[in-house]
C-alpha atoms as a PDB file:
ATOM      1  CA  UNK A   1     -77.743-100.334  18.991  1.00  0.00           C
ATOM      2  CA  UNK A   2     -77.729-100.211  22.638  1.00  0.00           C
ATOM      3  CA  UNK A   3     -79.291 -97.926  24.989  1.00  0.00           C
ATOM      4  CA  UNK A   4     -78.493 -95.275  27.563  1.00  0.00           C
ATOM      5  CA  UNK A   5     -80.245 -95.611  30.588  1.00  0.00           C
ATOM      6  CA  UNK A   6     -80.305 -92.428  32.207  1.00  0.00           C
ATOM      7  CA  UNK A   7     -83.679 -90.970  33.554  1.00  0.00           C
ATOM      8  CA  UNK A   8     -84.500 -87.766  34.626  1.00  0.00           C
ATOM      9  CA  UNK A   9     -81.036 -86.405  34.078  1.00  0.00           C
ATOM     10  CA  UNK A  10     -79.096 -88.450  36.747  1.00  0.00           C
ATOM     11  CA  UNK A  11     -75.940 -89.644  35.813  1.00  0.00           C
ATOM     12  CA  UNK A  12     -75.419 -93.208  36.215  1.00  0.00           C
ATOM     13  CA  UNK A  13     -72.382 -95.639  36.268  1.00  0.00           C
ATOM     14  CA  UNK A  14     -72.694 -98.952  35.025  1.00  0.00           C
ATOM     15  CA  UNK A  15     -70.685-101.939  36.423  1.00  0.00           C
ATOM     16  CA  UNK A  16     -69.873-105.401  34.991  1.00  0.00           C
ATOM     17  CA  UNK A  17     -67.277-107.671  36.202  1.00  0.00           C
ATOM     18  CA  UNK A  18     -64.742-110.492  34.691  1.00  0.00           C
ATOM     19  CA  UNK A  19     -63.101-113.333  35.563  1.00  0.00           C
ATOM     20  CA  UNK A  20     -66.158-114.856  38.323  1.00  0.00           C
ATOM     21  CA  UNK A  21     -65.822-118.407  36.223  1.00  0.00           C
ATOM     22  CA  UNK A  22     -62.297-118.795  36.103  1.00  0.00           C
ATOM     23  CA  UNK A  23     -59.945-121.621  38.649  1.00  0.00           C
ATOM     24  CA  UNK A  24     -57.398-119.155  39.015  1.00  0.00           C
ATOM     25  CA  UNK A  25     -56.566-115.437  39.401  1.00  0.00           C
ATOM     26  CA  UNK A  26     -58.562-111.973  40.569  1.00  0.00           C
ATOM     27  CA  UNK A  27     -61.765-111.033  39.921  1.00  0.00           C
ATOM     28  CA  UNK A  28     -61.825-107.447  37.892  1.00  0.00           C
ATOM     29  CA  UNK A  29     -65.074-105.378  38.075  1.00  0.00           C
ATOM     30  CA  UNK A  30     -65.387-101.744  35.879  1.00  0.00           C
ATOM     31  CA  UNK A  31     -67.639 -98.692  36.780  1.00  0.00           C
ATOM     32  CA  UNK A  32     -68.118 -96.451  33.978  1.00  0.00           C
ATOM     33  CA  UNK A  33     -70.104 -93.060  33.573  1.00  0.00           C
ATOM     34  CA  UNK A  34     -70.998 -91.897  29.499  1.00  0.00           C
ATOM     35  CA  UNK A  35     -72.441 -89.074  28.354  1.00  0.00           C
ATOM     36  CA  UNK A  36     -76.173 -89.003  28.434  1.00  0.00           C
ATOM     37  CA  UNK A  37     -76.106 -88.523  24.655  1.00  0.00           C
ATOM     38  CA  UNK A  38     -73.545 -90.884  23.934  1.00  0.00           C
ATOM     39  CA  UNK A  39     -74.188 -93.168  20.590  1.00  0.00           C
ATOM     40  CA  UNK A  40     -71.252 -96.195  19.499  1.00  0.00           C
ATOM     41  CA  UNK A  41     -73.016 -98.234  16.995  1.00  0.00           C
ATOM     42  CA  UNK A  42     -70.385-101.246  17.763  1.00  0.00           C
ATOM     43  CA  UNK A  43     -70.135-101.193  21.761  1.00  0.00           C
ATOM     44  CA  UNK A  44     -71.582-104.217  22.916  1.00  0.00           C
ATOM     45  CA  UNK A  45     -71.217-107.008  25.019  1.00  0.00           C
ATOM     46  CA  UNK A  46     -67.054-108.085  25.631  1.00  0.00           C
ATOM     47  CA  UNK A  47     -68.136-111.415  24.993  1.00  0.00           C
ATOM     48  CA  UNK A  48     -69.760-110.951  21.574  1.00  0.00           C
ATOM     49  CA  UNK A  49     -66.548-108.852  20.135  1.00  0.00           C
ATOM     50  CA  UNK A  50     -63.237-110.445  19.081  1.00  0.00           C
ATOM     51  CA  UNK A  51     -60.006-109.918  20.977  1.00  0.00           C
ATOM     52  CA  UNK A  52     -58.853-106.857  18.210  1.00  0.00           C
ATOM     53  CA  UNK A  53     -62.243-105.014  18.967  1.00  0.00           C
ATOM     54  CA  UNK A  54     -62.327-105.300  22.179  1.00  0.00           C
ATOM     55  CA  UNK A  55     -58.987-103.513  22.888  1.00  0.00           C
ATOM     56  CA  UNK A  56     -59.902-100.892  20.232  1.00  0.00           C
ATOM     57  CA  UNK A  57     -63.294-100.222  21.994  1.00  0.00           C
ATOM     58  CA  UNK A  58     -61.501 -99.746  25.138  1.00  0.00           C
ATOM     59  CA  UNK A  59     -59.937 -96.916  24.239  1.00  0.00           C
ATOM     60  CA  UNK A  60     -62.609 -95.437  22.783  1.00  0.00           C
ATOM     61  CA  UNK A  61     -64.346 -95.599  26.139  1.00  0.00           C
ATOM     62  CA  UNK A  62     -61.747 -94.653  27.854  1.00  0.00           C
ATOM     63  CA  UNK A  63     -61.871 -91.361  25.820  1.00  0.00           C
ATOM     64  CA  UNK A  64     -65.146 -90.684  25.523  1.00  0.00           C
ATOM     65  CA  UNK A  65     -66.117 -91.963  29.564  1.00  0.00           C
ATOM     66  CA  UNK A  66     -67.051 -89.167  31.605  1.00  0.00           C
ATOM     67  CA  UNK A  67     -65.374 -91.167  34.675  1.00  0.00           C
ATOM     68  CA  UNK A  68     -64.280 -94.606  34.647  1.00  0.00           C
ATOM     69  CA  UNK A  69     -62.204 -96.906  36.983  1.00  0.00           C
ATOM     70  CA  UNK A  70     -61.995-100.666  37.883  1.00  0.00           C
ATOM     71  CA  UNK A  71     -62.053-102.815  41.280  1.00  0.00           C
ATOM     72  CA  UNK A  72     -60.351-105.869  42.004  1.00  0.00           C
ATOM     73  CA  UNK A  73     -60.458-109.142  44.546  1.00  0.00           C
ATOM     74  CA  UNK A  74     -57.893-111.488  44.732  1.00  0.00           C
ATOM     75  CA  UNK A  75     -57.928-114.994  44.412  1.00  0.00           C
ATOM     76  CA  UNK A  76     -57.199-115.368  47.940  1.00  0.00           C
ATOM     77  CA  UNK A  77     -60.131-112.752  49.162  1.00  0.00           C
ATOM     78  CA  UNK A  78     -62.256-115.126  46.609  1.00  0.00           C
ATOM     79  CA  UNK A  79     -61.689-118.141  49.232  1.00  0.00           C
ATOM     80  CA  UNK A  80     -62.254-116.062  51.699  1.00  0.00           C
ATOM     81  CA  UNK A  81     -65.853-114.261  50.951  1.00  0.00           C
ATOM     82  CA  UNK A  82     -66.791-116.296  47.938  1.00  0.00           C
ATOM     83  CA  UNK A  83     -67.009-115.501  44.333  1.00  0.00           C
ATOM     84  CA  UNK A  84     -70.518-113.816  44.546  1.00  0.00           C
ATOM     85  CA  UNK A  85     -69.440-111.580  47.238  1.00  0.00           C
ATOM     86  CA  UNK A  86     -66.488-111.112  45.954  1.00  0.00           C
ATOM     87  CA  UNK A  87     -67.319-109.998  42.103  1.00  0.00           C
ATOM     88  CA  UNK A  88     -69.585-107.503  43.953  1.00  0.00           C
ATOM     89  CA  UNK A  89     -67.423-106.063  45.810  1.00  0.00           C
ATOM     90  CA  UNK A  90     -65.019-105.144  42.714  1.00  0.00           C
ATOM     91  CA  UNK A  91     -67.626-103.533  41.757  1.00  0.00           C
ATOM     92  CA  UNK A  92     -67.777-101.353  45.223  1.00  0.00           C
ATOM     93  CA  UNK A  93     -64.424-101.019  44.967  1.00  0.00           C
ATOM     94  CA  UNK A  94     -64.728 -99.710  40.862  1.00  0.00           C
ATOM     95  CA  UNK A  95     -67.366 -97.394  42.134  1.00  0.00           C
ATOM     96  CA  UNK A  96     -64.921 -96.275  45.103  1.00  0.00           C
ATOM     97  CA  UNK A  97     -62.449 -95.249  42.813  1.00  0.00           C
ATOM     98  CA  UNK A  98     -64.530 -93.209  40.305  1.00  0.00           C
ATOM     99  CA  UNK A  99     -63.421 -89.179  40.226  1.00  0.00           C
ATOM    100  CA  UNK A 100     -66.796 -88.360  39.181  1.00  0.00           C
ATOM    101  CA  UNK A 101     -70.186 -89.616  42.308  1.00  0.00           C
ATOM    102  CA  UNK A 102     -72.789 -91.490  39.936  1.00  0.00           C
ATOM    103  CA  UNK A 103     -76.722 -90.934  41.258  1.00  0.00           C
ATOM    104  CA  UNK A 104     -77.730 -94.439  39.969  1.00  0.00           C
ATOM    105  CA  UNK A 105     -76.062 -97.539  39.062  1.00  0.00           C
ATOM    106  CA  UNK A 106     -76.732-100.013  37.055  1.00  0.00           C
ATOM    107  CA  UNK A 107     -75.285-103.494  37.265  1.00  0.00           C
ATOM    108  CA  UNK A 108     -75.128-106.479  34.689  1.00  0.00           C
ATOM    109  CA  UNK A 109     -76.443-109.651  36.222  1.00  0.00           C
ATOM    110  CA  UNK A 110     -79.403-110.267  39.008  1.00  0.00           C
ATOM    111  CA  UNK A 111     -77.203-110.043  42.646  1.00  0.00           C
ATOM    112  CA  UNK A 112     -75.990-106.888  43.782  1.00  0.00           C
ATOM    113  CA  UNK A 113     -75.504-105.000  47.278  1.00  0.00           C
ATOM    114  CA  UNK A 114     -76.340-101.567  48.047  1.00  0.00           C
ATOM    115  CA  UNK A 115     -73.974 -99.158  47.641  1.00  0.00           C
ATOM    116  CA  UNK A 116     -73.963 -96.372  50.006  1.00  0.00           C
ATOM    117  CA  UNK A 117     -77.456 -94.736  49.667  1.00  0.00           C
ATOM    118  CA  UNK A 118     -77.200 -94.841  45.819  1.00  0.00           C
ATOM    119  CA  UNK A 119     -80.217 -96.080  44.060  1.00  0.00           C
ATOM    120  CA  UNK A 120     -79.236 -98.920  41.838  1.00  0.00           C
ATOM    121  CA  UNK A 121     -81.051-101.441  39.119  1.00  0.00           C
ATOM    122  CA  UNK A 122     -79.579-105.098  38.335  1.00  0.00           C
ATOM    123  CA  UNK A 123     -80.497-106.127  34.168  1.00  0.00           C
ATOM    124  CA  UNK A 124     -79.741-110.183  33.557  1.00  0.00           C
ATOM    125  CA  UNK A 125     -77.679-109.833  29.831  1.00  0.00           C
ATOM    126  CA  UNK A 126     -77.492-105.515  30.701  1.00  0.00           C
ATOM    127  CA  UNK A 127     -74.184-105.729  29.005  1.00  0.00           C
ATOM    128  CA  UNK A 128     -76.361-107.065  25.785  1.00  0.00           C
ATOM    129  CA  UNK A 129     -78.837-104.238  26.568  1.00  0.00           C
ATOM    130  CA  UNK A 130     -77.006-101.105  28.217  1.00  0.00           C
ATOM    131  CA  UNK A 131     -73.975 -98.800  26.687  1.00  0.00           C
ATOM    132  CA  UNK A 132     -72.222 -98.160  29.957  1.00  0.00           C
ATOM    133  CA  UNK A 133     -72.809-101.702  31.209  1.00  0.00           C
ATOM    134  CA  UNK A 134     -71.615-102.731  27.747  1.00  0.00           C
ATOM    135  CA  UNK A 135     -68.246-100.238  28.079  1.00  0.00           C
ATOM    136  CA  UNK A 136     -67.730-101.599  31.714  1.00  0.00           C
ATOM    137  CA  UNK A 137     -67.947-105.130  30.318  1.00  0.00           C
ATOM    138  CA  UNK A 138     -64.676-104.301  27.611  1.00  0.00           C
ATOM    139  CA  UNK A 139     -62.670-102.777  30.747  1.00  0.00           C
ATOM    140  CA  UNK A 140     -63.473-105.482  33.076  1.00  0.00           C
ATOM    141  CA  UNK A 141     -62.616-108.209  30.225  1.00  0.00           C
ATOM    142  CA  UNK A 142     -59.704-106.472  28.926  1.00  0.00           C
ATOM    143  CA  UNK A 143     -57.394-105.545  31.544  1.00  0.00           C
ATOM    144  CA  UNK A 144     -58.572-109.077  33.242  1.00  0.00           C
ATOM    145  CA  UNK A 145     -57.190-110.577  29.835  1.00  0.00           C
ATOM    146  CA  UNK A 146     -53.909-108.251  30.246  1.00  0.00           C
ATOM    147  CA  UNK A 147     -53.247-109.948  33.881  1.00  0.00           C
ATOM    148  CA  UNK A 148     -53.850-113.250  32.627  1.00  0.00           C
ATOM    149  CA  UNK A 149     -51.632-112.669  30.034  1.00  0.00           C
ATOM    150  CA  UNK A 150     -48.313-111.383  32.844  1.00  0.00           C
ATOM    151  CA  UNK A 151     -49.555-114.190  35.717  1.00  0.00           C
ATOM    152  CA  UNK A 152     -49.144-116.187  32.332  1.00  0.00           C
ATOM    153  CA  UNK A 153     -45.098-115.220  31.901  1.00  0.00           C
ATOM    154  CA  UNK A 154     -44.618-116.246  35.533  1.00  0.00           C
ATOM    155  CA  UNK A 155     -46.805-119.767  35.143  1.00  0.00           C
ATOM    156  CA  UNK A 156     -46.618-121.069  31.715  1.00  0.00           C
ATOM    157  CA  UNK A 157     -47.371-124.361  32.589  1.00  0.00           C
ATOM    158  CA  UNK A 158     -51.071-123.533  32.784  1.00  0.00           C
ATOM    159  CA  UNK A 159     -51.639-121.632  29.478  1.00  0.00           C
ATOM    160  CA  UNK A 160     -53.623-118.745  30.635  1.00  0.00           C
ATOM    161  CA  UNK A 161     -52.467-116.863  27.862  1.00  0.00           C
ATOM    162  CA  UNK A 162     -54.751-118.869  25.864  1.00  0.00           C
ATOM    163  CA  UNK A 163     -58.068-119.814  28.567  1.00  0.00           C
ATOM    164  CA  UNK A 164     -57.222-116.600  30.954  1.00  0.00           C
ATOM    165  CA  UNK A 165     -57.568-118.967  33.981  1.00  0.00           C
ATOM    166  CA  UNK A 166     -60.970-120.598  32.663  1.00  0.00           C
ATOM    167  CA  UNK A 167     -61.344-124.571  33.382  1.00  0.00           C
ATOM    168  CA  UNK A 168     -60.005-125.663  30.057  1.00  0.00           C
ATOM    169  CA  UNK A 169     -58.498-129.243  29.334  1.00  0.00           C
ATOM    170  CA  UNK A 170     -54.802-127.968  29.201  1.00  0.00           C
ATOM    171  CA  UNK A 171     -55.656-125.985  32.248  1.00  0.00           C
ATOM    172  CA  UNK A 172     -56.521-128.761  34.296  1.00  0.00           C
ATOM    173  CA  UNK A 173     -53.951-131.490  32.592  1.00  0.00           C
ATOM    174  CA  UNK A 174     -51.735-128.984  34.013  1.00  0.00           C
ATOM    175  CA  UNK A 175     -52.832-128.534  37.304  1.00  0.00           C
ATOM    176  CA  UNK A 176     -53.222-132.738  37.541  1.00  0.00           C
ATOM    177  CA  UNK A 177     -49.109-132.514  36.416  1.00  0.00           C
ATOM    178  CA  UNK A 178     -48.412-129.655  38.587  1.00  0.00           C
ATOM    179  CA  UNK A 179     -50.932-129.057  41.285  1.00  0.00           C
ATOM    180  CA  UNK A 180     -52.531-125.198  42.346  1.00  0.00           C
ATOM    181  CA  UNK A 181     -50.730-122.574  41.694  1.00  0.00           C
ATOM    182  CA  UNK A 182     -50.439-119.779  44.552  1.00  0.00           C
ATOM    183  CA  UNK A 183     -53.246-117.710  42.706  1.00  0.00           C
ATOM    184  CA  UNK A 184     -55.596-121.113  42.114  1.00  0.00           C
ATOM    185  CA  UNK A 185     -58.760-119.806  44.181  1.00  0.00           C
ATOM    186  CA  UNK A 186     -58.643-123.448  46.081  1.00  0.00           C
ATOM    187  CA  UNK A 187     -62.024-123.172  47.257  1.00  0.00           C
ATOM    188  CA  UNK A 188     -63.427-124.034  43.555  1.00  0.00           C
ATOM    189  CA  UNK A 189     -63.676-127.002  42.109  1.00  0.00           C
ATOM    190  CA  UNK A 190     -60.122-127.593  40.276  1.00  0.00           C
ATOM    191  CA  UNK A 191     -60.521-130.965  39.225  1.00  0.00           C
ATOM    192  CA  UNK A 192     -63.611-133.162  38.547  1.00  0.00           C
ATOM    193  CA  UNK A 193     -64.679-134.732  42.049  1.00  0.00           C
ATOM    194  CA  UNK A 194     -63.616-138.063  41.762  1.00  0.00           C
ATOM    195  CA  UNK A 195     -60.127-136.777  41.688  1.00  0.00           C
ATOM    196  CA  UNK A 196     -59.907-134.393  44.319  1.00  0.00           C
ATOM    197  CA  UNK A 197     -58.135-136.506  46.533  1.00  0.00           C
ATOM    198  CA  UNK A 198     -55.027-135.983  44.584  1.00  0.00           C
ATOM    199  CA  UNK A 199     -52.203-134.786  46.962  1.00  0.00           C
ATOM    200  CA  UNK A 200     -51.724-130.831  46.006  1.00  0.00           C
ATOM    201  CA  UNK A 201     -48.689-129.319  47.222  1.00  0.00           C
END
């Protein structure tokens, strides 16, 4: 079972982002706040729960969350900062748009900027480790997924209902027959190198 992470009484938000890896689309980011004494024997990591559990979970935390909210950074503000700057500052903007002030955050991964004056802690695999790192983890990845899944309706040539905008094979048969979409983040690597000089519209 995971843990809580709260020390001394301070309530604390934990973040988690989704989508950093993918060729096309925003990057989504969750904050969320859980009661100090909160137990869910089955939270855990988005990425170690099927698709059915996931979306059940999120409910669950949505319920149970003392405050929670998510951030996101378009494909084109990905170009423009990069994807490292950019999945943190989803996270800003998740802990922007929380109704309740955390005292501490912590953040899944081992890169983070300082957030106003708030004291925070970054745990490599914290999603593996930490409840409301866990719970921001199933947002991120789930309403990410539900984006995917509408981008998907208006570009079905790339099957991100199936790889979410990851660099599958389909994926990236499909951008060789098509080119970029407009949400492709163009400064990643689309196609293998030897066959970037392919004329994209």
């Amino acid at each position: 079972m995971l843990k809580s992470c709260y020390h001394d009484g301070v309530v604390e938000a934990g973040c988690d982002e989704a989508g950093r890896g993918c060729l096309a689309g925003s990057v989504f980011a969750a904050a969320v706040i859980l009661p100090s004494d909160y137990e869910n024997a089955v939270l855990n990591d988005s990425k170690q729960l099927s698709e059915r559990r996931r979306y059940a979970l999120r409910k669950e935390i949505e319920r149970d969350a003392v405050a929670w909210a998510l951030g996101i950074v378009t494909a084109e503000e990905i170009d423009n900062i990069n994807i490292l700057n950019a999945s943190i500052l989803a996270m800003h903007r998740a802990l922007d748009a929380l109704k309740v002030r955390p005292g501490a955050i912590i953040v899944d991964g081992n890169r983070f900027k300082p957030y106003h004056s708030l004291p925070f802690a970054t745990i490599v695999k914290g999603d593996g480790k930490y409840l409301s790192i866990a719970a921001a983890s199933i947002l991120a990845k789930t309403y990410r997924d539900d984006y995917m899944n509408e981008l998907a309706l208006e570009y079905p040539q790339y099957d991100w209902a199936s790889n979410k905008g990851y660099p599958t094979q389909r994926h990236r048969d499909a951008i060789r027959a098509y080119g970029p979409s407009p949400v492709h983040r163009r400064t990643f690597q689309l196609l293998p190198a030897e066959e970037l000089s392919l004329p994209f519209g």
